[in-house]
Protein backbone atom coordinates (compact mmCIF):
# COMPACT_ATOMS: atom_id res chain seq x y z
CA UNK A 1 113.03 118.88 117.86
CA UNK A 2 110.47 116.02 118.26
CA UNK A 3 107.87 118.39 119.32
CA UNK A 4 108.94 120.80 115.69
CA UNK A 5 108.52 118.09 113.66
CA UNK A 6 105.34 116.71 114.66
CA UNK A 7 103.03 119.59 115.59
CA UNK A 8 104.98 122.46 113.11
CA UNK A 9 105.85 120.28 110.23
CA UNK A 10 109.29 120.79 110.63
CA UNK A 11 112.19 118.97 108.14
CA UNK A 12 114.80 117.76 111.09
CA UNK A 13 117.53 118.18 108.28
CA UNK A 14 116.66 121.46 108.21
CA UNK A 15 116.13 122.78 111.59
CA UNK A 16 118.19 120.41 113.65
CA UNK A 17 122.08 121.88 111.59
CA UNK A 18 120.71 125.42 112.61
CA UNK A 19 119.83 124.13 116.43
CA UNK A 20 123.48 122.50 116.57
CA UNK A 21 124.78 125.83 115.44
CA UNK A 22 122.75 127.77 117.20
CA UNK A 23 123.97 125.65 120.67
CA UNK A 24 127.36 125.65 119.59
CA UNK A 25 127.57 121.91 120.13
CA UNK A 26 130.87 120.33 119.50
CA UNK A 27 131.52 117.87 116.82
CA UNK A 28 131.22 114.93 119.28
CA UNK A 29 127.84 116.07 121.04
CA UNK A 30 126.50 117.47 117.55
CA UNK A 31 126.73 113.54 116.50
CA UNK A 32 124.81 112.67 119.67
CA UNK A 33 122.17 115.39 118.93
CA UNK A 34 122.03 113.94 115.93
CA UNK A 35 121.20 110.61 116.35
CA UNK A 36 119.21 111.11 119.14
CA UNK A 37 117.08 112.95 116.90
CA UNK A 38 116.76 111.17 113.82
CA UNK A 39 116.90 107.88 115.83
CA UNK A 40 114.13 108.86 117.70
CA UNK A 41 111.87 110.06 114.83
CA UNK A 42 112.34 107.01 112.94
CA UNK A 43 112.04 104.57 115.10
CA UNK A 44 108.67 106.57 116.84
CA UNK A 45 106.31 103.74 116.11
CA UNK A 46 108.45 100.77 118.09
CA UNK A 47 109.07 102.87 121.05
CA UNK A 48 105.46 103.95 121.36
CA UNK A 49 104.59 100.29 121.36
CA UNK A 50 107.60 99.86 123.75
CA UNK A 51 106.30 102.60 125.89
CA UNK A 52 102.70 101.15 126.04
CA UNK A 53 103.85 98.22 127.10
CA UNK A 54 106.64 99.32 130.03
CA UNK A 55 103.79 101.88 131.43
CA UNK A 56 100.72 99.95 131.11
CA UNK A 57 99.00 103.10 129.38
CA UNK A 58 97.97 103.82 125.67
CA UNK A 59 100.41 106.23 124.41
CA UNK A 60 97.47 108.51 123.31
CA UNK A 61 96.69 108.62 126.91
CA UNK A 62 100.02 110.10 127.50
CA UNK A 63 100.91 113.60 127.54
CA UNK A 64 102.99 114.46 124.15
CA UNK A 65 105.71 116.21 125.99
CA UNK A 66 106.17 113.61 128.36
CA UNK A 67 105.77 111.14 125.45
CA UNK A 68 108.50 113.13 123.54
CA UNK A 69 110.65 113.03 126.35
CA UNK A 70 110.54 108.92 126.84
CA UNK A 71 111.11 108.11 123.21
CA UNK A 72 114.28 109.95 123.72
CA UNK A 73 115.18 108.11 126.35
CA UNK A 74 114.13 104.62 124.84
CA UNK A 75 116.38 105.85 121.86
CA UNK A 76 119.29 106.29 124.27
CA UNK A 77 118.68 102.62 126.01
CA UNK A 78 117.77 100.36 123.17
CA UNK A 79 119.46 102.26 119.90
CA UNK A 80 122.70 103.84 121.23
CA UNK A 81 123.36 101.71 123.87
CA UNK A 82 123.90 104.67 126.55
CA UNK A 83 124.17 103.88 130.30
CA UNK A 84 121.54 103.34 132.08
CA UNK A 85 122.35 105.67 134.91
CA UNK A 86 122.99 108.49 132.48
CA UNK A 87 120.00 107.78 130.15
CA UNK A 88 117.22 107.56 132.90
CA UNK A 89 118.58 110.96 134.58
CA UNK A 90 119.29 112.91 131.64
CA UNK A 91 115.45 111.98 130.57
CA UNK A 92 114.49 112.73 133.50
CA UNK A 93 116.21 116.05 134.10
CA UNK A 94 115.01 116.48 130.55
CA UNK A 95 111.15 115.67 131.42
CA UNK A 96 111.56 118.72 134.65
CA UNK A 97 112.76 121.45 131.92
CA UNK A 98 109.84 120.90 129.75
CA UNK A 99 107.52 121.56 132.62
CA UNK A 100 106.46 118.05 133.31
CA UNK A 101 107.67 117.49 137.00
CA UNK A 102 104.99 116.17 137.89
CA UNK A 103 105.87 113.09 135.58
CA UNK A 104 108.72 112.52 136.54
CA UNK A 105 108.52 109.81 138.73
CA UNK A 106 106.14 108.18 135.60
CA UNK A 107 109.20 109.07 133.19
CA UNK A 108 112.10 107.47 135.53
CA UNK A 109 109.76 104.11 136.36
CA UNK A 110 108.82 103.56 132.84
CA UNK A 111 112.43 103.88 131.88
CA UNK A 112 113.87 101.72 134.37
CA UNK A 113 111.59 99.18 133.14
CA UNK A 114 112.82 99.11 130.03
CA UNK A 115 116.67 99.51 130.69
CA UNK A 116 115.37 95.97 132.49
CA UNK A 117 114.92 94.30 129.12
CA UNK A 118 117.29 93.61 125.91
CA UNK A 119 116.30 94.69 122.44
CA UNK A 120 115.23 91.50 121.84
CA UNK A 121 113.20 90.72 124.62
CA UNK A 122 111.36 94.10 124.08
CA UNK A 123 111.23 93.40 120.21
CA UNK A 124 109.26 90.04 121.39
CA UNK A 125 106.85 91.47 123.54
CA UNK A 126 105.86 94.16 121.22
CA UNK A 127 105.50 91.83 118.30
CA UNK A 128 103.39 88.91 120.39
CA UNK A 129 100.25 88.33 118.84
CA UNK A 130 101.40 89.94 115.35
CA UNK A 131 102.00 88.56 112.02
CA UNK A 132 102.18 90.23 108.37
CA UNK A 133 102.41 93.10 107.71
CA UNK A 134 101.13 94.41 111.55
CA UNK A 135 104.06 92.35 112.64
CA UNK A 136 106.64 93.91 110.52
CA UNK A 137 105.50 97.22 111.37
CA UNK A 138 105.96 97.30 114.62
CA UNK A 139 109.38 95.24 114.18
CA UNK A 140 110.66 97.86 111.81
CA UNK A 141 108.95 101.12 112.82
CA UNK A 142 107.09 102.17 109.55
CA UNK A 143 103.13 102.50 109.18
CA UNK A 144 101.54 99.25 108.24
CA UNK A 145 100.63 101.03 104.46
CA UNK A 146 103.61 101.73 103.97
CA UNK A 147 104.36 98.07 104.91
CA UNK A 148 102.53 97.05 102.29
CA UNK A 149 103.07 99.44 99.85
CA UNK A 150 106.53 98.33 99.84
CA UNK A 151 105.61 94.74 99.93
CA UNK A 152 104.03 94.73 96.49
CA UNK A 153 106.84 96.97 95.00
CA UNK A 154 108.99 94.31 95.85
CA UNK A 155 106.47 92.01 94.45
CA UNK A 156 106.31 93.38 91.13
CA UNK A 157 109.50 92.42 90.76
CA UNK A 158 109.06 89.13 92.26
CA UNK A 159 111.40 89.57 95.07
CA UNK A 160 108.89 89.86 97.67
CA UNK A 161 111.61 87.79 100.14
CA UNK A 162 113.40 90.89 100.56
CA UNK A 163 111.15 92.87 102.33
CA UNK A 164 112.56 92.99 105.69
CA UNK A 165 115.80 94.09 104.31
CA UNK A 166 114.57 96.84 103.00
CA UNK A 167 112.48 98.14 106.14
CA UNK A 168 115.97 97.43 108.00
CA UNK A 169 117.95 99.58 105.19
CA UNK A 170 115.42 102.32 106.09
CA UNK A 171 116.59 102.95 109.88
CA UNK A 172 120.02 102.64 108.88
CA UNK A 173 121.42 106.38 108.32
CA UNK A 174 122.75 106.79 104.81
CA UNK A 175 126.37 108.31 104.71
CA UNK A 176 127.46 111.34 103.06
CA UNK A 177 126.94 110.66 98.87
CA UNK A 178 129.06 113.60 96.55
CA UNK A 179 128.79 113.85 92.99
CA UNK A 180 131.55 114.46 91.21
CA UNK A 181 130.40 117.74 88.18
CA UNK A 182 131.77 116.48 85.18
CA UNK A 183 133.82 119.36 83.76
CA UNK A 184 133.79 121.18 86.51
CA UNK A 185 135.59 118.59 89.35
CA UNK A 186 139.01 118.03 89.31
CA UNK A 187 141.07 114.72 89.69
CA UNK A 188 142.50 116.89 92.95
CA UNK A 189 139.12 117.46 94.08
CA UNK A 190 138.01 113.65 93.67
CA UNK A 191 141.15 112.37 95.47
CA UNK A 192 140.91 114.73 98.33
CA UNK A 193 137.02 113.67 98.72
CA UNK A 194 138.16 110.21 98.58
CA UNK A 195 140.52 110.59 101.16
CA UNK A 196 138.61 112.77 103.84
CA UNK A 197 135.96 109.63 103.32
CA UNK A 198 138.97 107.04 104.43
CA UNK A 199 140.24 109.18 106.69
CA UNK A 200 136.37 109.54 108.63
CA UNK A 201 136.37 106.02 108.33
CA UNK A 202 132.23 104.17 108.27
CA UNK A 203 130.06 106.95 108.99
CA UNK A 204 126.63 108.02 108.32
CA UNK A 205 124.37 111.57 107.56
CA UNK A 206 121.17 112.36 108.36
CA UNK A 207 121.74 116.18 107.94
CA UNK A 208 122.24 115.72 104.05
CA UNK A 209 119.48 115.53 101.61
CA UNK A 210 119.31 113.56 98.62
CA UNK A 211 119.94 116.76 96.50
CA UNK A 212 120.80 119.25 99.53
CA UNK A 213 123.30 120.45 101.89
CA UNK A 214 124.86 118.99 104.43
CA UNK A 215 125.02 118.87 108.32
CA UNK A 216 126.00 117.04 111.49
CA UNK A 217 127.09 113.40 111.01
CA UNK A 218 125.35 110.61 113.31
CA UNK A 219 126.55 107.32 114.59
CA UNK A 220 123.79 104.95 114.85
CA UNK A 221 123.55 101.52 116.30
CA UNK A 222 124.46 98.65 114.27
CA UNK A 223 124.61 95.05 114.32
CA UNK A 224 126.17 92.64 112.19
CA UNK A 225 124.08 89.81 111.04
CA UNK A 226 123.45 88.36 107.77
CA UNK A 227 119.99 87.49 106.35
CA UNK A 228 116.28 87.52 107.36
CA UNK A 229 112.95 85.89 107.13
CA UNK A 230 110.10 88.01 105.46
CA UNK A 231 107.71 87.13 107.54
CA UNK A 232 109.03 88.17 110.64
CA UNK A 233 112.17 90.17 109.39
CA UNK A 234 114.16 88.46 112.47
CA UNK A 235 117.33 89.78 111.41
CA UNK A 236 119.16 92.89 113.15
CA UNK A 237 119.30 95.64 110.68
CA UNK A 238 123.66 94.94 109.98
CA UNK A 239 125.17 97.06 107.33
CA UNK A 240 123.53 98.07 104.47
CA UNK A 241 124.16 96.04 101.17
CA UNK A 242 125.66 97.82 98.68
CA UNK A 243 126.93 100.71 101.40
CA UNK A 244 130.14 99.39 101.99
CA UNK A 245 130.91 98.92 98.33
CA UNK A 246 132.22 101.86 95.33
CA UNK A 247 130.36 104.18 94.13
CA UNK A 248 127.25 102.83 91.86
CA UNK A 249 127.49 106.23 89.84
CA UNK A 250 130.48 107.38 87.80
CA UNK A 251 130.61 110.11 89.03
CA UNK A 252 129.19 109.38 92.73
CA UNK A 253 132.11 109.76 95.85
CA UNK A 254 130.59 107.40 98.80
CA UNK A 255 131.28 107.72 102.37
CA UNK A 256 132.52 111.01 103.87
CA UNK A 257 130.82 112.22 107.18
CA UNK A 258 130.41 115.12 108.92
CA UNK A 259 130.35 118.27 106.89
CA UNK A 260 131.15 117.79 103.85
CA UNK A 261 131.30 121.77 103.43
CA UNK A 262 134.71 121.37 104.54
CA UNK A 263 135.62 119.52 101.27
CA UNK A 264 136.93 121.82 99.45
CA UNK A 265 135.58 121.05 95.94
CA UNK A 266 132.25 120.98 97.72
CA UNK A 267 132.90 124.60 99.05
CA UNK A 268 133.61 125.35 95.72
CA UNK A 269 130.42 124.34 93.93
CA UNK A 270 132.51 121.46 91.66
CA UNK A 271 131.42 118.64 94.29
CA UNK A 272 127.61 118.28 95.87
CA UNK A 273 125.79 116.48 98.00
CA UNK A 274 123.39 113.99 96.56
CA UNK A 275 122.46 110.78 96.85
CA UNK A 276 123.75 108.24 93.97
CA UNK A 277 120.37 107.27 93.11
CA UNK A 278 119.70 110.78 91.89
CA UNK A 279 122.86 110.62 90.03
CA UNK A 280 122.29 107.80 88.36
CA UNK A 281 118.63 109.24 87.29
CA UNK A 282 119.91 112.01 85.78
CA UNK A 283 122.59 110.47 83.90
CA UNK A 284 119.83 107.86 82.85
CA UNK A 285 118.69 110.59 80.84
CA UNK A 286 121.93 112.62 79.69
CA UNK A 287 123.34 109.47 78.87
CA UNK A 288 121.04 107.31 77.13
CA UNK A 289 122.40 108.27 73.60
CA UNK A 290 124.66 110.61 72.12
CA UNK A 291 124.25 114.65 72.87
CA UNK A 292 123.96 116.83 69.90
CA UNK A 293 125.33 120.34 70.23
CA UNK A 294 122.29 122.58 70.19
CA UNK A 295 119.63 120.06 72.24
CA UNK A 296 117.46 122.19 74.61
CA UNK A 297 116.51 120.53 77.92
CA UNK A 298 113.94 120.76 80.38
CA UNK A 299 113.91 119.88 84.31
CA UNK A 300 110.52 120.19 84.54
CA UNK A 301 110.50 120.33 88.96
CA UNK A 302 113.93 121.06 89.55
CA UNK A 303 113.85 122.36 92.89
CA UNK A 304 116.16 122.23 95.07
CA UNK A 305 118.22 121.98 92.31
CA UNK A 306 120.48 118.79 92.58
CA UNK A 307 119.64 117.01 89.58
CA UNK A 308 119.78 120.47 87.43
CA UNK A 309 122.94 120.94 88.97
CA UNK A 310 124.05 117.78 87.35
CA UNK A 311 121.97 118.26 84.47
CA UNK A 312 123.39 121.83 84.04
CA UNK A 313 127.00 120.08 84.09
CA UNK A 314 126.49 117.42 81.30
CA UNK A 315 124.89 120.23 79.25
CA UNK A 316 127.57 122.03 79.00
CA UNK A 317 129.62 119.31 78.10
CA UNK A 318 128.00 118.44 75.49
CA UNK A 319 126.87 121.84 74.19
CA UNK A 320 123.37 121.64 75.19
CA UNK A 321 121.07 124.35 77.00
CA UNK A 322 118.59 123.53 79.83
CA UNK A 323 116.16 125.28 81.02
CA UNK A 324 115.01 124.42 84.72
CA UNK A 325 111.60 125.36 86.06
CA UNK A 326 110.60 125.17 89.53
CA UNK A 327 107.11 126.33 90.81
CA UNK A 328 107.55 127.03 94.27
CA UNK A 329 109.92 130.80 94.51
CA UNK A 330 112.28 129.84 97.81
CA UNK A 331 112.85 126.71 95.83
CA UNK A 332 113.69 128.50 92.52
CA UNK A 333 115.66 130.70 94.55
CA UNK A 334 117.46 127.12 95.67
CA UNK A 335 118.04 125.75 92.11
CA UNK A 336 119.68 129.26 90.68
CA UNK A 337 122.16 128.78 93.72
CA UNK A 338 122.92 125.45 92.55
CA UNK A 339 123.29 126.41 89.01
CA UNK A 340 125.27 129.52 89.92
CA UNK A 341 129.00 128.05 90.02
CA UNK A 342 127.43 125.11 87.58
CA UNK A 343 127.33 126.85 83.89
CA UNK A 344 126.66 130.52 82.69
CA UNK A 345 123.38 131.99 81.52
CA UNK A 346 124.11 130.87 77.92
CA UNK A 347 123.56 126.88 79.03
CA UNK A 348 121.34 127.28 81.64
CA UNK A 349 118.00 129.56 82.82
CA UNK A 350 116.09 128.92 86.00
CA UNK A 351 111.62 130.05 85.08
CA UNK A 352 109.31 130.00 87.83
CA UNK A 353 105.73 128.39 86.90
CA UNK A 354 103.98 125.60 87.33
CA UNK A 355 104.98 122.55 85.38
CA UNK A 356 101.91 121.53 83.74
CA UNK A 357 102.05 124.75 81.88
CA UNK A 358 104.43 123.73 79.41
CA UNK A 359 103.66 122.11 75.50
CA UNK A 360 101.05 124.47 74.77
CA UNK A 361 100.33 125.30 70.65
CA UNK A 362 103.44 127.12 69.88
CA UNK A 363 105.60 126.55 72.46
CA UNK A 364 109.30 125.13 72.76
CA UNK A 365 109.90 121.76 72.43
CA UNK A 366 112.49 120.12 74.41
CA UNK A 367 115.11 116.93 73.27
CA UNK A 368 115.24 115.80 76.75
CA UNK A 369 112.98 116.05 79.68
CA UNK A 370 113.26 115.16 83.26
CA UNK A 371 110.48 115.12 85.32
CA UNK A 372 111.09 114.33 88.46
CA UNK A 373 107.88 114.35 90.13
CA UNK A 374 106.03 115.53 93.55
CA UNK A 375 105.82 111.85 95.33
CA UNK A 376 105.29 110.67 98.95
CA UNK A 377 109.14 110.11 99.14
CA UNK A 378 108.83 106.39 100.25
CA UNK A 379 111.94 105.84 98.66
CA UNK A 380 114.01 108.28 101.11
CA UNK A 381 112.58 107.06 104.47
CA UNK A 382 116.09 106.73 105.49
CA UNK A 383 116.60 110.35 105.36
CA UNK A 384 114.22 111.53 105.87
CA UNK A 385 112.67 109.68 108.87
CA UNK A 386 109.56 111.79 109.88
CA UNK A 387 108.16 111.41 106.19
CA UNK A 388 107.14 107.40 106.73
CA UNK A 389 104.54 109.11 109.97
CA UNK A 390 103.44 112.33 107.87
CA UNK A 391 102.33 110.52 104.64
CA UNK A 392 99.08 108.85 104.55
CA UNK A 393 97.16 106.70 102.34
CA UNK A 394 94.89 109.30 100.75
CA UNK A 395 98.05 111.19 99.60
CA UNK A 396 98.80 108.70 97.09
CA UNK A 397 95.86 109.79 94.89
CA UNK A 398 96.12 112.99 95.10
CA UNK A 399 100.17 112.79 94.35
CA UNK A 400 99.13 110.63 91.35
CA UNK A 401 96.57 112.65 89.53
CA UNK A 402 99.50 115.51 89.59
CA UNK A 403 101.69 113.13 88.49
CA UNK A 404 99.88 112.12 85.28
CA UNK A 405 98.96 115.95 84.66
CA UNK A 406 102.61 116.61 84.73
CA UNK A 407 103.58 113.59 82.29
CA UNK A 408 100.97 114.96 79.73
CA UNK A 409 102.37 118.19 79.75
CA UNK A 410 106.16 116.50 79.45
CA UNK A 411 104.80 114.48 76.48
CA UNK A 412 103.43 117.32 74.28
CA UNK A 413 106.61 119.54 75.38
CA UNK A 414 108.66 116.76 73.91
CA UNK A 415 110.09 116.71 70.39
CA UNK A 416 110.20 114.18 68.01
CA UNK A 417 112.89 112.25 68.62
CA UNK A 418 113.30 113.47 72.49
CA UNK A 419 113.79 111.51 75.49
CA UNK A 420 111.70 112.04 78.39
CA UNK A 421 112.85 110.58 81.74
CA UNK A 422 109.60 109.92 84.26
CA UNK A 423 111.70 109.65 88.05
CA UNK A 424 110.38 109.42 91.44
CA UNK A 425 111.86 109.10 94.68
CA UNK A 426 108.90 106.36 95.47
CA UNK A 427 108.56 102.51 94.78
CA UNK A 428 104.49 103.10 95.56
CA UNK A 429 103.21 101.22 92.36
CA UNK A 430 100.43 103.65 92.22
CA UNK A 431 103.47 106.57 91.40
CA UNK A 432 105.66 103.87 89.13
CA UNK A 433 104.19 101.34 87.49
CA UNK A 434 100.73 102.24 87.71
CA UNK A 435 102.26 105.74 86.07
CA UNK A 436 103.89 104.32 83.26
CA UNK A 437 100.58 101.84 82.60
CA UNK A 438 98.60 104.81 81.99
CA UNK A 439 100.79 107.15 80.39
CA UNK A 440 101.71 104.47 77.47
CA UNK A 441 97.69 103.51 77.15
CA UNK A 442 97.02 107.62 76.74
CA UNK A 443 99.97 108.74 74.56
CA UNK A 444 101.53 105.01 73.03
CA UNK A 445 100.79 106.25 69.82
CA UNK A 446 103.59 109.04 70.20
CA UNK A 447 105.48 107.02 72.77
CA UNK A 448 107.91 104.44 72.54
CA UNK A 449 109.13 102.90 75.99
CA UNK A 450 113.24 102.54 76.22
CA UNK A 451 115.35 99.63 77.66
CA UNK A 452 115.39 101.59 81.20
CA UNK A 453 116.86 99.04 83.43
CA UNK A 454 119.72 98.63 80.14
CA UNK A 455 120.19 102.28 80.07
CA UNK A 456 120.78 102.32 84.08
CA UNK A 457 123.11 99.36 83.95
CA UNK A 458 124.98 100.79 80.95
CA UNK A 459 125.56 104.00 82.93
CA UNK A 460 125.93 102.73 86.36
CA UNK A 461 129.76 101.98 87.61
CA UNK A 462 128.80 98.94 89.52
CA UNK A 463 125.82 96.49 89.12
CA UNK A 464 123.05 98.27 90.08
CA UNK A 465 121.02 95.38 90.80
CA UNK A 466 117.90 96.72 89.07
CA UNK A 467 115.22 93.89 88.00
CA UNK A 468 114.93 93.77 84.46
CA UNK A 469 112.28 95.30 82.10
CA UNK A 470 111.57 98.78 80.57
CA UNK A 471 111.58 100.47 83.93
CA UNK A 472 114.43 100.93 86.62
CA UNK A 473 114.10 100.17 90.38
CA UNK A 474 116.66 100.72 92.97
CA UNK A 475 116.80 99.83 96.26
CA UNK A 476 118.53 101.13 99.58
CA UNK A 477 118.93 97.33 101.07
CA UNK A 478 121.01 96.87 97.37
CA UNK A 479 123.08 99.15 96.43
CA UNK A 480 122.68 101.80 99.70
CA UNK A 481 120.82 104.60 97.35
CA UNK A 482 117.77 105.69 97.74
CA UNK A 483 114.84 103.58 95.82
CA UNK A 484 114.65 105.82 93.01
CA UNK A 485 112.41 105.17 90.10
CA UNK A 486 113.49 105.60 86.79
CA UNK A 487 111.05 105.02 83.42
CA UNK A 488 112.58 106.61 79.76
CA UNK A 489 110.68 107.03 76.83
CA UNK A 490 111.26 108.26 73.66
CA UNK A 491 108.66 110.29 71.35
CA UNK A 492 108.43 109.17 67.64
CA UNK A 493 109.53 110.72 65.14
């Protein structure tokens, strides 16, 4: 899996539920599979530094299969707590069946050497002679941009202090989040999700996407502890805030693990998988004022098809159309799934086409527009774990200039009167702020900016704990959603 996702680009939660399937691993070893995995991949950048240390070598000097092999085995010693007899041997057995017996002498050494040291007593030999943001990224496992990307979204909203709670949040799996359809889900179904969750108990998924399916459950390794320094981010990454409370969304269903295909409103279509965050951006927009029968609305990237889904549902209650676009076919093919057990072709209709095509003289003009842009994904490091080592700086540009191509198409799509609804699943400020900045100094003469953070708070079932101002900011160390991004304007009349 390791070697899929770094040299082929591979999605874990996408190949790794097919592997498990494939291997016909039972529930219990699927969960180990699963963490292993996921565990590994986000936590890649400690145990390399781990790894230097323990060997003596520069990783780069090592051979990536043998490499591969060792992080998995670090995983097993210092993040799921695994035997030391049984971790070393299994690696080691593991390092022969990849064709590296000659290294396996290297591979049993260099884990015995580590097995000889706590967490902590690794965690202060890696960090020695660190501070900042170098410090916290080796502490915390995420690229030092990303470090300080994060850093100054937090800053922005002058709580700067929380910054190692967040990069903890991020290698904590995220459970299972279901929304709830409105008109579609049943009390029955609700209750039944709600009691599969208390019957699984505290769990977590890795195989679930914010808006996708689901797979194997994990069980990472967690510590209690309470609090932590931003400078050095001493404190053990605990539970999540926010994770162990209700549902932030109204119509969000928190903390079911395993697969939640065997729900059966999820079977059904009335009950999905997506993360509350995503929920809540949606109904930011579906809910900001009153729906007239008759509104048309756009999703202007809905793939794969979990906010259209949701979109799709408030629609039809209140006798609106939609019309979701997607540019990319599989993922079209993805969103008329979604929408298939959602409404009938009278509410909704799934185009293919690039997004910056629409508002040209003549066309349709929508009442209320989601775009929910291409970004780096910052905001769903916890999910998606190998995203935080395939993003790089000089993406952010490029992600940006689409961005703003895509809000100038949303703004002269928009009618008078309309509500457009600017998301990402990124706190960059280059893909939030900086966004919002610029659209308002092109198009403020059509453009009014809405109470955002209001709207969310109005909407949300729970505090959300979003800062206040025009935009909305959430945050996985908070309320255990993804840090979606939320900005709503309205066009004048």
């Amino acid at each position: 899996m390791l070697r899929a996702v770094q040299v082929d680009d591979a999605y874990a939660n996408l190949l790794l539920p097919t592997r498990i399937r494939r291997a016909g691993l039972s529930a219990r070893d699927a969960a180990f599979a699963t963490e292993l995995t996921y565990g590994s991949i986000r936590m890649l950048g400690r145990y390399d530094a781990i790894v230097g240390v323990a060997s003596g070598r520069r990783v780069d000097n090592i051979e990536s299969d043998v490499l591969d092999v060792m992080r998995l085995g670090v995983h097993q010693l210092l993040g799921m707590r695994t035997p030391t007899h049984a971790a070393v041997s299994a690696t080691v057995e593991l390092a022969r069946e990849v064709g590296a017996r000659r290294a396996t002498g290297f591979v049993n050494a260099v884990l015995r050497k580590v097995a000889a040291r706590t967490d902590d007593e690794w965690d202060a030999l890696v960090t020695e002679g660190r501070s900042g943001d170098a410090l916290l990224a080796t502490r915390w496992s995420h690229p030092s941009w990303v470090v300080a990307a994060l850093r100054d979204a937090l800053a922005a909203e002058r709580s700067r202090d929380e910054l190692a709670a967040l990069l903890a949040a991020d290698n904590v799996a995220p459970r299972v989040q279901l929304v709830a359809l409105p008109g579609l889900a049943t009390d029955e179904d609700v209750r039944t999700a709600t009691a599969t969750a208390a019957e699984d108990g505290s769990g977590a998924d890795d195989g679930a996407g914010a808006d996708g399916g689901a797979g194997a459950d994990e069980q990472p390794r967690t510590d209690d502890g309470a609090g932590a320094d931003d400078e050095t981010g001493t404190a053990p990454p605990g539970r999540v805030a926010g994770a162990d409370a209700g549902p932030v969304s109204p119509v969000g269903i928190r903390g079911t693990t395993g697969d939640p295909a065997r729900v059966p409103g999820v079977a059904a279509g009335r009950l999905r998988v997506q993360d509350e965050g995503s929920q809540l951006a949606a109904l930011a927009l579906t809910r900001s004022s009153a729906v007239r029968p008759g509104e048309r609305w756009l999703d202007m990237c809905a793939g794969p098809g979990g906010k259209a889904a949701l979109l799709a549902a408030e629609a039809a209650q209140g006798g609106a159309s939609l019309v979701a676009n997607e540019l990319v076919p599989a993922r079209a093919g993805l969103v008329r799934k979604a929408l298939s057990t959602v409404a009938g072709d009278d509410t909704v209709t799934v185009v293919e086409g690039d997004g910056r095509r629409f508002g040209k003289p003549g066309d349709e003009l929508f009442d209320r527009i989601l775009l929910d842009a291409p970004c780096t994904g910052l905001g769903a490091l916890r999910r998606r774990p190998e995203a935080r080592w395939r993003k790089q700086p000089e993406d952010v540009p490029e992600l940006a200039a689409l961005q703003a191509e895509l809000l100038d198409a949303a703004v002269r799509a928009l009618a008078p009167g309309g509500t457009l609804a600017y998301v990402t699943c990124s706190p960059h400020l280059a893909e939030t702020r900086g966004q919002v900045d610029a659209l308002l100094e092109r198009h403020g003469d059509v453009l009014e900016q809405l109470d955002t953070a209001g709207v969310v708070r109005s909407v949300a079932a729970r505090d959300p704990q979003v800062a206040d101002g025009p935009t909305a900011q959430l945050w996985p160390h908070r309320t255990g959603t993804d840090a979606m991004f939320v900005a709503l304007f309205r066009r004048r009349p």
